[in-house]
C-alpha atoms as a PDB file:
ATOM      1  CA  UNK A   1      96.972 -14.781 139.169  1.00  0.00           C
ATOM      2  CA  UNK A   2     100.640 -13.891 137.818  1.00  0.00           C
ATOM      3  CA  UNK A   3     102.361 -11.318 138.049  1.00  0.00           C
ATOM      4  CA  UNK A   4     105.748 -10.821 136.216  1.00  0.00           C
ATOM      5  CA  UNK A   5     108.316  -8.403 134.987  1.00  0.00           C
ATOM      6  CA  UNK A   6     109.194  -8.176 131.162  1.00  0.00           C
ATOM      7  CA  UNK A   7     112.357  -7.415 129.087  1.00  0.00           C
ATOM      8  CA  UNK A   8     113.570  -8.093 126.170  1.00  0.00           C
ATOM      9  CA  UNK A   9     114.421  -6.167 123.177  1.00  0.00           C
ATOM     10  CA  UNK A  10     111.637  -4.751 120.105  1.00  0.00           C
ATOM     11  CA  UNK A  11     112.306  -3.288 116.399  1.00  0.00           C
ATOM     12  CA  UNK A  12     109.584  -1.188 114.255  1.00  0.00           C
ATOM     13  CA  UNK A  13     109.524   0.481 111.707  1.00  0.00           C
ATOM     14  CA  UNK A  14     108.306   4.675 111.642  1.00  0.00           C
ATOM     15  CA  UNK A  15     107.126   6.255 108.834  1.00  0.00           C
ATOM     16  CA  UNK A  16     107.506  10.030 107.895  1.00  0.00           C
ATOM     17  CA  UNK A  17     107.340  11.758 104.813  1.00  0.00           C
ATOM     18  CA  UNK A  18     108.134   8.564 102.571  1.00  0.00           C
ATOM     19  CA  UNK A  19     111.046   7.710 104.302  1.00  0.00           C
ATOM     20  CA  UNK A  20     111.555   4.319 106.523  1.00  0.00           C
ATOM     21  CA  UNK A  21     113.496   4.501 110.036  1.00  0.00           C
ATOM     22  CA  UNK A  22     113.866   1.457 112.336  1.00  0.00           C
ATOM     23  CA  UNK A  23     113.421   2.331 116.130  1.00  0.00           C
ATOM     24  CA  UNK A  24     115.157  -0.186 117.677  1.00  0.00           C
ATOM     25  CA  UNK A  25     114.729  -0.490 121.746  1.00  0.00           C
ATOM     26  CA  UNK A  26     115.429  -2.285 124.509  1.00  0.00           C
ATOM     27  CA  UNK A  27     111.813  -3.206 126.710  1.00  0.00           C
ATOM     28  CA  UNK A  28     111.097  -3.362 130.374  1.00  0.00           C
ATOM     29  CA  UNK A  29     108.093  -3.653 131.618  1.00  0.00           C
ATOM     30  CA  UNK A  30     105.343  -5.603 133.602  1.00  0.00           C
ATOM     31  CA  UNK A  31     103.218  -8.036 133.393  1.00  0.00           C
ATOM     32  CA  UNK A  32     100.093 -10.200 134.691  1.00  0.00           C
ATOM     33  CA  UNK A  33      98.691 -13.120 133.308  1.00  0.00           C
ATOM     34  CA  UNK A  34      96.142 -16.327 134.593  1.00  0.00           C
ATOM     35  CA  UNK A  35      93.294 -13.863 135.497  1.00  0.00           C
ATOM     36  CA  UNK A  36      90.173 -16.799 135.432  1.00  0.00           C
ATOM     37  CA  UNK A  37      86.427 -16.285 135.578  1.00  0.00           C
ATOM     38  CA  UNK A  38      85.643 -19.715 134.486  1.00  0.00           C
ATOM     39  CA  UNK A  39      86.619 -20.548 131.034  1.00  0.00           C
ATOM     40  CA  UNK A  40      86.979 -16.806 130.162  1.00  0.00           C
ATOM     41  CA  UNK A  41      90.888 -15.939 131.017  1.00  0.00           C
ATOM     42  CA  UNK A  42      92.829 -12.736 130.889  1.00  0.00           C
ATOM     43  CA  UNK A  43      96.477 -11.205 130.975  1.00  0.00           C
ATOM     44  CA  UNK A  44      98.005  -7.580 130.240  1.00  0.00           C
ATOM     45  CA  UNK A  45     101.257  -5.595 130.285  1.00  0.00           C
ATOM     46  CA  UNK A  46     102.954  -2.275 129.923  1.00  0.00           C
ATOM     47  CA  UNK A  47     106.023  -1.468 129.121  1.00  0.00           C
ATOM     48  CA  UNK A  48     108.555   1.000 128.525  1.00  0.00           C
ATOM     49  CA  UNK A  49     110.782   1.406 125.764  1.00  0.00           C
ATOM     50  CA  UNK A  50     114.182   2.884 126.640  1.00  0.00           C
ATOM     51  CA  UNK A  51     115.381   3.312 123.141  1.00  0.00           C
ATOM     52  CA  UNK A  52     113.501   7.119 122.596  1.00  0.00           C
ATOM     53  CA  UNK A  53     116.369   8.744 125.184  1.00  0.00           C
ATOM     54  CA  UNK A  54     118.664   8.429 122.404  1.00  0.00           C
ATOM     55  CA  UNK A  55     116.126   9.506 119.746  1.00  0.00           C
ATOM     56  CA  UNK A  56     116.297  13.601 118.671  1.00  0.00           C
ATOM     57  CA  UNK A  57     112.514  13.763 117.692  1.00  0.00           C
ATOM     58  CA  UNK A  58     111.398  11.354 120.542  1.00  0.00           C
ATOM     59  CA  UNK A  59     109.965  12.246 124.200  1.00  0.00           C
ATOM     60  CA  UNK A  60     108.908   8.536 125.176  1.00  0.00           C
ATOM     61  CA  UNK A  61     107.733   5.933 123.937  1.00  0.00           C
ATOM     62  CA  UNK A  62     105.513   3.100 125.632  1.00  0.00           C
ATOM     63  CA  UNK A  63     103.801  -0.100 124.845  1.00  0.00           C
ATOM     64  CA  UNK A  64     100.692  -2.219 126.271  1.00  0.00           C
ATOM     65  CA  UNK A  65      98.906  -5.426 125.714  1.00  0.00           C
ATOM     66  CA  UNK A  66      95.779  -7.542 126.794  1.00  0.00           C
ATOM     67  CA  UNK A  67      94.736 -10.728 125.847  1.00  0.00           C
ATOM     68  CA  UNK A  68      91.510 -12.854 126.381  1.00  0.00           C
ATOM     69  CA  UNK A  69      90.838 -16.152 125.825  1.00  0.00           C
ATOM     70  CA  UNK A  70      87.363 -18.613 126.096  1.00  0.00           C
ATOM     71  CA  UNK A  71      87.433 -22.063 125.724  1.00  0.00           C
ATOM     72  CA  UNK A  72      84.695 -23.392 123.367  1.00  0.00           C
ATOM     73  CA  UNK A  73      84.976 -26.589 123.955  1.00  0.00           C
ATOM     74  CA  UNK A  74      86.762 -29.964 125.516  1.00  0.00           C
ATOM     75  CA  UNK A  75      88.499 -32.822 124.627  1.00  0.00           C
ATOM     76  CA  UNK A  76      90.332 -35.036 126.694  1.00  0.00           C
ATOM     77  CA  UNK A  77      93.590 -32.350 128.291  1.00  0.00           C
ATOM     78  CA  UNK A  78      92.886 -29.890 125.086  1.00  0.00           C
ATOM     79  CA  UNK A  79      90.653 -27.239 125.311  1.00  0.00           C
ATOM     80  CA  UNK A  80      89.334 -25.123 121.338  1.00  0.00           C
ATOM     81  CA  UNK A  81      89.249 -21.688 122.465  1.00  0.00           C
ATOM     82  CA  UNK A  82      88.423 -18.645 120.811  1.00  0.00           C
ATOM     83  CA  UNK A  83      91.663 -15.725 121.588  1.00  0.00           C
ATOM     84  CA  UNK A  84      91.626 -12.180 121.350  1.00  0.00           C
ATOM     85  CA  UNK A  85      94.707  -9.581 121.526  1.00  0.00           C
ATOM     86  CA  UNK A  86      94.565  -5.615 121.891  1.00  0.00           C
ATOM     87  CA  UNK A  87      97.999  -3.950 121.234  1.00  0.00           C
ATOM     88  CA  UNK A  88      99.103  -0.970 121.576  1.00  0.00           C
ATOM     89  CA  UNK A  89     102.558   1.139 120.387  1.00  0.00           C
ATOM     90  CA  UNK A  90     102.620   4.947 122.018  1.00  0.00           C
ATOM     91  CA  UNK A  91     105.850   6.825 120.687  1.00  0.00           C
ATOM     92  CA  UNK A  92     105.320  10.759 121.863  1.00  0.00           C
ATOM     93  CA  UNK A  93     107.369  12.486 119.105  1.00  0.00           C
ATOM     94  CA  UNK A  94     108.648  16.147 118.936  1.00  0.00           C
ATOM     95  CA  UNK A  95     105.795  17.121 116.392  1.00  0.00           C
ATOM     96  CA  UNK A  96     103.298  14.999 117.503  1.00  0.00           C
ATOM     97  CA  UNK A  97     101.902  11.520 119.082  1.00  0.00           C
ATOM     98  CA  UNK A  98     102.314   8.004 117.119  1.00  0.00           C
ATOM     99  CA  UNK A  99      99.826   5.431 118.213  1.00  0.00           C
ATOM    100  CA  UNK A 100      99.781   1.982 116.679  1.00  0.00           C
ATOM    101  CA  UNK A 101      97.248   0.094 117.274  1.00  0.00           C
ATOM    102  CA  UNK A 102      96.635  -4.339 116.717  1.00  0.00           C
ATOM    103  CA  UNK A 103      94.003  -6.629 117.342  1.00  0.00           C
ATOM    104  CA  UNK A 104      94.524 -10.190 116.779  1.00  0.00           C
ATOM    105  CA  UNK A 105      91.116 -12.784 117.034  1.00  0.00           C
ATOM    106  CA  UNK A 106      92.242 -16.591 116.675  1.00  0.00           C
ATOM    107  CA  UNK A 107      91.012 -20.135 117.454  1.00  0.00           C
ATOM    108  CA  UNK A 108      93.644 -21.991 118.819  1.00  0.00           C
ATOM    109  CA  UNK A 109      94.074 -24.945 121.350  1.00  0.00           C
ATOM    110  CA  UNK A 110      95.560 -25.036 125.009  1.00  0.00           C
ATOM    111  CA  UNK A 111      96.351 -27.810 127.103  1.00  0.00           C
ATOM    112  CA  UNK A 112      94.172 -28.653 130.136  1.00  0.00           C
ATOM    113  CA  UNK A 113      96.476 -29.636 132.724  1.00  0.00           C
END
């Protein structure tokens, strides 16, 4: 098991009445990732977007992950697994909550070593 702290910078887009803004933010946050129960593997994160302090209409605004992953099958170093992602955007606005959610199912490989 890993744990880890995150930052970096993120950029999206908020709708309201027909008009486009871009919330641009810088991201810290943390993270954990190689949680194995035999070929079933996990990893999350939170994390905090400072870019709502100098936003009028915005309280906070947060972000959170998880991934999954099962291998399939095996060949040689290369595992086939089947990978699933949950995201999720929380921006607590003046007039009211905007949650974005994703979810992301793939078949991918990994190496084995």
């Amino acid at each position: 098991v890993d744990f880890f702290f995150r930052a970096g910078f993120s950029q999206m887009q908020i709708v309201s009445s027909n008009d486009f803004d871009a919330f641009s933010t810088p991201v810290l946050g943390l993270g954990i990732k190689n949680i194995k129960k035999g070929d079933l593997s996990f990893g999350g994160y939170v994390d905090y977007y400072l870019g709502h302090i100098f936003q009028d209409d915005m309280k906070a605004a947060f972000g959170a992950g998880f991934q999954s992953s099962f291998v399939i099958g095996h060949i040689g170093n290369i595992n086939l697994a089947l990978f699933a992602n949950l995201k999720e955007s929380l921006l607590v606005l003046t007039d009211g909550i905007d949650s974005r959610t994703r979810i992301t199912i793939g078949l991918g490989v990994e190496c084995n070593e």
